[in-house]
Protein backbone atom coordinates (compact mmCIF):
# COMPACT_ATOMS: atom_id res chain seq x y z
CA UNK A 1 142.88 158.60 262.80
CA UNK A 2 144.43 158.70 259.09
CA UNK A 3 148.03 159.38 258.55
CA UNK A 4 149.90 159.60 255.32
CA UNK A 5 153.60 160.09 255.81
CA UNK A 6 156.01 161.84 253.63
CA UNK A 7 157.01 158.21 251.69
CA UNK A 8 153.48 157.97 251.10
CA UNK A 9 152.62 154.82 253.54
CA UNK A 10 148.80 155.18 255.18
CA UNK A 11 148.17 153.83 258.41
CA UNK A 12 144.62 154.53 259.98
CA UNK A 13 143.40 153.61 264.04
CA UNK A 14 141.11 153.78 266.30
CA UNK A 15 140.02 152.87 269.55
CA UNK A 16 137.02 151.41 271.36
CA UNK A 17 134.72 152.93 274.15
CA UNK A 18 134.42 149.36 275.98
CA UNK A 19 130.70 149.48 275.26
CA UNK A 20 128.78 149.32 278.74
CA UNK A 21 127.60 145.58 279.79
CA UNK A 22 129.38 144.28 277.48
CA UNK A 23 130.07 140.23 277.89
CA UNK A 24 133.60 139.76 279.18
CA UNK A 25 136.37 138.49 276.70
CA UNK A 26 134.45 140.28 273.91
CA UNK A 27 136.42 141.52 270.89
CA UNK A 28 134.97 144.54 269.92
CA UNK A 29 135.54 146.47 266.05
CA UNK A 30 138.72 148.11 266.56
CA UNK A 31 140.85 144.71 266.61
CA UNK A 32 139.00 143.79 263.09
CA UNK A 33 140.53 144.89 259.92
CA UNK A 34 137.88 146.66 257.90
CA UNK A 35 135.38 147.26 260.21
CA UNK A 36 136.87 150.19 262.86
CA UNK A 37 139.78 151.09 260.38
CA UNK A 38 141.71 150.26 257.31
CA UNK A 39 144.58 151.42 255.32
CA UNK A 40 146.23 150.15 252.18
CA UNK A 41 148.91 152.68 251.03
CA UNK A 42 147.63 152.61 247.55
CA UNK A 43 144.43 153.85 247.95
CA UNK A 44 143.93 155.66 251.38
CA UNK A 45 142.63 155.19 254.62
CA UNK A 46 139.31 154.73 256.91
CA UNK A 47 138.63 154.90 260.06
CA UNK A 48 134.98 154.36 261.93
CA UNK A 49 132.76 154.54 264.71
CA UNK A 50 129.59 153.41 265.89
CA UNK A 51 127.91 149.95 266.81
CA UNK A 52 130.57 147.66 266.96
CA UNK A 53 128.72 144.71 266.88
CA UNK A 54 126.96 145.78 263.82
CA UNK A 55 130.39 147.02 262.14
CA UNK A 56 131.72 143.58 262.33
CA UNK A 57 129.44 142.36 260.04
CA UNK A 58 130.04 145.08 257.36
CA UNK A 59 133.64 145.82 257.42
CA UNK A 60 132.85 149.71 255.86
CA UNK A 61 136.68 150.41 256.99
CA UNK A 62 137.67 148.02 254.58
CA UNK A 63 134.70 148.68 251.87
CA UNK A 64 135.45 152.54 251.73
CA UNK A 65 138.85 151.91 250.95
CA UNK A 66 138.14 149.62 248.11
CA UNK A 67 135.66 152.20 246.92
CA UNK A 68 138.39 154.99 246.93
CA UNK A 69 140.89 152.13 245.10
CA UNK A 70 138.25 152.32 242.32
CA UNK A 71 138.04 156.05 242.01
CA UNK A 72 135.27 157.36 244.20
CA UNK A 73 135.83 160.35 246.43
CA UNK A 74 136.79 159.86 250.29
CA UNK A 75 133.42 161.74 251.19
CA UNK A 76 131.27 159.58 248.81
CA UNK A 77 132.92 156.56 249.56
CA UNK A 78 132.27 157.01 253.38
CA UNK A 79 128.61 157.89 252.82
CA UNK A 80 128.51 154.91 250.51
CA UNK A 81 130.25 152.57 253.85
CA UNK A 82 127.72 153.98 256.28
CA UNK A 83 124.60 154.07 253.92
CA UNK A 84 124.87 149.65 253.23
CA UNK A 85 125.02 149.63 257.03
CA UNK A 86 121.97 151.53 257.23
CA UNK A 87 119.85 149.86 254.48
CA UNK A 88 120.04 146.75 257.13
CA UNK A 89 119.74 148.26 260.35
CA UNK A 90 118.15 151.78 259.77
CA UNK A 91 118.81 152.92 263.39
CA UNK A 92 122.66 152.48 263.21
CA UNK A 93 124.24 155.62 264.42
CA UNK A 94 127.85 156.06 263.49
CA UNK A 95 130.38 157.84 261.37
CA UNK A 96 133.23 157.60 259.44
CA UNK A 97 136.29 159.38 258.19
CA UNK A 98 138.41 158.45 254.90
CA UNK A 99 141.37 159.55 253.17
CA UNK A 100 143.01 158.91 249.89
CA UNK A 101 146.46 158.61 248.53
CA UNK A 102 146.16 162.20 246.71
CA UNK A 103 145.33 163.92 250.34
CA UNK A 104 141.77 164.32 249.67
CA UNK A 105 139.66 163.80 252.91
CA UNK A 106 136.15 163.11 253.73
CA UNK A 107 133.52 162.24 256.56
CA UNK A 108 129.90 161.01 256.83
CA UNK A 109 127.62 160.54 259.73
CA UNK A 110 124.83 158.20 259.80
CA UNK A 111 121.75 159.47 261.81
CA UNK A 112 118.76 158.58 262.67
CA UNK A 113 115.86 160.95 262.26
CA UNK A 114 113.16 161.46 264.97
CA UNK A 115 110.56 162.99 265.02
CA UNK A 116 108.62 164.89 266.97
């Protein structure tokens, strides 16, 4: 979730599925800044989902954001989060949603093609 009040101020969650087997005392993605979600009220918002474990190591919360400070649209700059996750570990799975200052939203999912 991305919210923009009326003063301007972004704020972006989200929340974890408590992955299955999962070791106890784990800390999954959403605690981390960057990797489930980011905000920075002068450039927008991001919020993500997918492998936790992998997120962690790319913070794409935190990268789309700093893509949308330097100009780039909130659907671009999610594509652009998900994509560098992807050139690593081509069967990630996830998504993302981003939103800048200005109001302008975006989303991207990352899938993996099969075939049949």
């Amino acid at each position: 979730m991305i919210v923009i009040n009326q003063k301007g101020h972004v704020t972006a969650g989200t929340s974890t599925n408590g992955a299955r087997h999962k070791i106890p005392g784990r800390v999954g993605d959403s605690p981390v800044a960057g990797a489930g979600a980011y905000a920075d009220s002068t450039a927008g918002g991001a919020a993500a989902t997918g492998d936790g474990d992998v997120m962690m190591r790319f913070l794409p919360s935190y990268h789309a954001v700093e893509l949308m400070r330097a100009g780039t649209d909130p659907t671009t700059a999610c594509k652009k989060a998900i994509t560098r996750i992807r050139k690593y570990f081509p069967q990630f799975f996830g998504a993302m949603i981003c939103a800048n200052i200005t109001g302008g939203y975006g989303e991207y999912q990352g899938t993996v093609s099969i075939t049949l």
